[in-house]
Protein backbone atom coordinates (compact mmCIF):
# COMPACT_ATOMS: atom_id res chain seq x y z
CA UNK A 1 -3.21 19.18 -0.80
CA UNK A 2 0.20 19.31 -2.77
CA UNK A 3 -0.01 15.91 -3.83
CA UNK A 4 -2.76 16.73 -6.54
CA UNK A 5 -1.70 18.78 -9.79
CA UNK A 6 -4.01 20.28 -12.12
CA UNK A 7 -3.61 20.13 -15.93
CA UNK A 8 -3.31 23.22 -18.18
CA UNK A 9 -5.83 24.51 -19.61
CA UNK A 10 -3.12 25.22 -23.20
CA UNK A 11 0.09 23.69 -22.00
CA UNK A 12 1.75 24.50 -25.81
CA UNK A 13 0.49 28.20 -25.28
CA UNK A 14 -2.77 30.94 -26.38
CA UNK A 15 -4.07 29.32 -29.18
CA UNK A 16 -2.71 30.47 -32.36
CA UNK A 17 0.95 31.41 -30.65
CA UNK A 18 3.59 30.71 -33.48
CA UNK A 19 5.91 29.45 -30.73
CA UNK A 20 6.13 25.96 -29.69
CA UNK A 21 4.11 24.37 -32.62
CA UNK A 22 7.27 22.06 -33.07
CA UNK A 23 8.39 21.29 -29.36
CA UNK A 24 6.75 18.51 -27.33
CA UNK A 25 4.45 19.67 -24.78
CA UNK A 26 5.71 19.08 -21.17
CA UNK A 27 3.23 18.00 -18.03
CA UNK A 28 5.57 18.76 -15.52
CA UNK A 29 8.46 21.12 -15.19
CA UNK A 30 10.21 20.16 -11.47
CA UNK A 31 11.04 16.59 -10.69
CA UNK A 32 8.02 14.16 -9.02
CA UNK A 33 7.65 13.28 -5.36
CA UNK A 34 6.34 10.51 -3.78
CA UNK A 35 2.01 11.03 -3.97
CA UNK A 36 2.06 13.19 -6.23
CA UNK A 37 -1.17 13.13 -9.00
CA UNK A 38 -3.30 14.76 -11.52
CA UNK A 39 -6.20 15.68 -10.25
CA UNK A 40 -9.25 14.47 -12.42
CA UNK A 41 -12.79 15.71 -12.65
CA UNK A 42 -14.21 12.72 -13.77
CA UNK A 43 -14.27 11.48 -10.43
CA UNK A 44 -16.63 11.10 -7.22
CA UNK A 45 -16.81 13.81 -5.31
CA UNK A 46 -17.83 11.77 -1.96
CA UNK A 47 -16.20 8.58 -2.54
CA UNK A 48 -18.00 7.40 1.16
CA UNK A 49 -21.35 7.84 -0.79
CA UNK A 50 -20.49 5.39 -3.62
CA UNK A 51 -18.91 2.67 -1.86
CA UNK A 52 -19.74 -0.91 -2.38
CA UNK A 53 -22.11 0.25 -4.68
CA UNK A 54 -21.84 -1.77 -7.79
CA UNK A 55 -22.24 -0.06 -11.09
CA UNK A 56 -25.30 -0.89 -13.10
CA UNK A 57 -24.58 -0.66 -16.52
CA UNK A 58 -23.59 -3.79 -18.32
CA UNK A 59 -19.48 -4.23 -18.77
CA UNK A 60 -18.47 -1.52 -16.95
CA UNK A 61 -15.43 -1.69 -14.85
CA UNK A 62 -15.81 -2.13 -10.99
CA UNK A 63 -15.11 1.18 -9.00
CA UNK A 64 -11.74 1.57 -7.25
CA UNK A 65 -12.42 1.75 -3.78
CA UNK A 66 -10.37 0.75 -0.56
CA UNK A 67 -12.51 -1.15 1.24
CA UNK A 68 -11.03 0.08 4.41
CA UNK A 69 -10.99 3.86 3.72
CA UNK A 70 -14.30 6.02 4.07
CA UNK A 71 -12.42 9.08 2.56
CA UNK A 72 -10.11 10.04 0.42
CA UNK A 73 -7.80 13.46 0.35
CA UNK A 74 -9.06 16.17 -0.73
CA UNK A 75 -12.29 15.30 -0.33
CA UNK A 76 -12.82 14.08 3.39
């Protein structure tokens, strides 16, 4: 479960903070491993459900799924 990070909510700080309006905001603050990734909301919950399911609106962009895997960390 350590591979997923979550984004902050204000990474440059409470809104209206004078300090770090100038600085660049950084995602990360120790150096990354190997598997290590952002966890996303906009993303199936149970992948297993979904698969080989083709999506049905015109030019969208087939799904990522591993046709060998029925679930996926953290959700299996």
């Amino acid at each position: 479960m350590r591979d997923f990070l979550t984004s902050e909510e204000f990474p440059e700080g409470p809104t209206g903070a004078p300090g770090g309006e100038e600085a660049p905001v950084e995602n990360k603050s120790t150096p990354w491993k190997k598997g290590q990734r952002y966890y996303t909301p906009f993303n199936y919950e149970f992948k297993s459900l979904h698969q080989d399911l083709p999506r049905q609106f015109p030019g969208a962009h087939p799904p990522h799924d591993d046709k060998d895997e029925n679930a996926e960390p953290p959700y299996d």
